[in-house]
C-alpha atoms as a PDB file:
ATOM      1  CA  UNK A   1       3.548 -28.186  10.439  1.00  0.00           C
ATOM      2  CA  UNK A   2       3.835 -25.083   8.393  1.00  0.00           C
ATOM      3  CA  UNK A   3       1.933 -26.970   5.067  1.00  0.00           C
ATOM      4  CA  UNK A   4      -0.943 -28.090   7.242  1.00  0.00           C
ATOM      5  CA  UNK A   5      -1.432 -24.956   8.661  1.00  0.00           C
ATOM      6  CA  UNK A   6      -1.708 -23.421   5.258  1.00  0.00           C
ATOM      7  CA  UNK A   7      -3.724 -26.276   4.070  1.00  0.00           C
ATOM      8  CA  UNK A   8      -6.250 -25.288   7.325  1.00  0.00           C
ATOM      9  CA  UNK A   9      -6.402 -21.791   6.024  1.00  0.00           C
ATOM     10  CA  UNK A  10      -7.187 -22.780   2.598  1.00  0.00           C
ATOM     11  CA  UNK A  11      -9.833 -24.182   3.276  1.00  0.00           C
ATOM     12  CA  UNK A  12     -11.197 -22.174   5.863  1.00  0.00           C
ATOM     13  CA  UNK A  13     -11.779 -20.012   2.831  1.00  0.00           C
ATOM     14  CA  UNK A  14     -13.294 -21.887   0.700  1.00  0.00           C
ATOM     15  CA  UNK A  15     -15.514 -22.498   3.486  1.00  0.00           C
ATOM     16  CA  UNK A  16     -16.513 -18.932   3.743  1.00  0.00           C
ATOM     17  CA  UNK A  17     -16.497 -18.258  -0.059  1.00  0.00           C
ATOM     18  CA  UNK A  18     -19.316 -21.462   0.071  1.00  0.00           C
ATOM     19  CA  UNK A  19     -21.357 -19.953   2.642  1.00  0.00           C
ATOM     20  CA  UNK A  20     -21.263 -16.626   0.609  1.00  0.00           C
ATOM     21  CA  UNK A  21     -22.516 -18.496  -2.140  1.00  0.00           C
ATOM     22  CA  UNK A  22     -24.972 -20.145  -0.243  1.00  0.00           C
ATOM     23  CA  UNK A  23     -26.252 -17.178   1.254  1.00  0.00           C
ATOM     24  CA  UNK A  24     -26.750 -15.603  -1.810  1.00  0.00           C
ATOM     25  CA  UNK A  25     -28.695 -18.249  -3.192  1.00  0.00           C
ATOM     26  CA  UNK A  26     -30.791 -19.075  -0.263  1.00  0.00           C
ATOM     27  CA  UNK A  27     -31.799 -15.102   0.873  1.00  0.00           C
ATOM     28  CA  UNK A  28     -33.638 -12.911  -0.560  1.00  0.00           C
ATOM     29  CA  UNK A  29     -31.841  -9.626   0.038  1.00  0.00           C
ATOM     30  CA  UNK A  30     -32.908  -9.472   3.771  1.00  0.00           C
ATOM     31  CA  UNK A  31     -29.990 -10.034   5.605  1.00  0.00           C
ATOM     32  CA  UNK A  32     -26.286  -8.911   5.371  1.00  0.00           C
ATOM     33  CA  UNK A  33     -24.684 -12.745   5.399  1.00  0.00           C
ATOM     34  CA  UNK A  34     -23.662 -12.854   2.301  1.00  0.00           C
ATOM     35  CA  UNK A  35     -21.248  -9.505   2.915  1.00  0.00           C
ATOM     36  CA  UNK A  36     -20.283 -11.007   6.413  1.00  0.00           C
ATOM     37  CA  UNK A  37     -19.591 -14.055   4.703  1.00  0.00           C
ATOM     38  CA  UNK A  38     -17.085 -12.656   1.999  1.00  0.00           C
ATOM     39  CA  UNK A  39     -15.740 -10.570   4.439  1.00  0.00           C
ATOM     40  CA  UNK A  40     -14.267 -12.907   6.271  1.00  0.00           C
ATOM     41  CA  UNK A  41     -13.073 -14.905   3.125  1.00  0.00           C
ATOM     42  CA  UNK A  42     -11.230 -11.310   2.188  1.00  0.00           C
ATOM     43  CA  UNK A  43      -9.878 -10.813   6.173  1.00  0.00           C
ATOM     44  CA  UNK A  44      -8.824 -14.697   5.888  1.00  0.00           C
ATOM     45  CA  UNK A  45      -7.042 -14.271   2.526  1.00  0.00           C
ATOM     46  CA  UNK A  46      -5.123 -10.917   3.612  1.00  0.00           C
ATOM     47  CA  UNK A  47      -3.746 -13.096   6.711  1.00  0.00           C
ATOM     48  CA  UNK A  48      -2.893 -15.958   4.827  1.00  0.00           C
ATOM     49  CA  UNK A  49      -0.701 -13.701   2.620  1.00  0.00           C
ATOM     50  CA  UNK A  50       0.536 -11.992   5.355  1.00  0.00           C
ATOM     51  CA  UNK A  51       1.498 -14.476   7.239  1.00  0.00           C
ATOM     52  CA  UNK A  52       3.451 -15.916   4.258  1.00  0.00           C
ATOM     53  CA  UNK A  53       5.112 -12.849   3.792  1.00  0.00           C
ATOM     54  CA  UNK A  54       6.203 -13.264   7.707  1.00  0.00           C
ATOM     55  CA  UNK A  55       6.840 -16.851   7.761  1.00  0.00           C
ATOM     56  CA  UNK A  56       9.312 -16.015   3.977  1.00  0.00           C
ATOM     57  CA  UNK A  57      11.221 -13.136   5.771  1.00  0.00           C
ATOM     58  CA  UNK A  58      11.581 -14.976   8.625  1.00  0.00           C
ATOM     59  CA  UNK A  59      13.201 -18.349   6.760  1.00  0.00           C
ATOM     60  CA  UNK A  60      10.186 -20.123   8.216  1.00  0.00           C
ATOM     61  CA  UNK A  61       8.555 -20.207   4.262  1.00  0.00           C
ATOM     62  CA  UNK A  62      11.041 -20.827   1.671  1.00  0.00           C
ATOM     63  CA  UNK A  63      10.678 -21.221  -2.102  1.00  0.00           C
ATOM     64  CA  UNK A  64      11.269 -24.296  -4.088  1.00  0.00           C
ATOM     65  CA  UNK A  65      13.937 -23.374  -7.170  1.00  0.00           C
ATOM     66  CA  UNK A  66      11.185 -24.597  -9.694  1.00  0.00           C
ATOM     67  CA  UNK A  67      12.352 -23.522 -13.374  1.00  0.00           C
ATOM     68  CA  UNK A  68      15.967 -23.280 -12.656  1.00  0.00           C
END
């Protein structure tokens, strides 16, 4: 449940780092989109890693032992 819910997150990002993108193609420097856009890609990428930080304090999130 946890992975999906990251997985959802993930790409509700890249969804709004796409729209940036396409707003900044497709304007012409008339609207504020693109910023609104990006925004939200920064807001959703603060609460992803916060809620990681949660979810690894917690013992919801735990690390895999990779290198050891």
């Amino acid at each position: 449940m946890v992975k999906i819910f990251i997985v959802v997150f993930l790409f509700a990002i890249i969804a709004a780092l796409g729209s940036g993108l396409v707003f900044l193609v497709r304007d012409s420097g008339d609207t504020r989109r693109t910023v609104k856009a990006l925004t939200w890609r920064i807001g959703l990428s603060l609460a992803l890693i916060g809620l990681l930080v949660i979810g690894y304090l917690t013992g919801i999130v735990q690390p895999h032992n990779l290198g050891q």
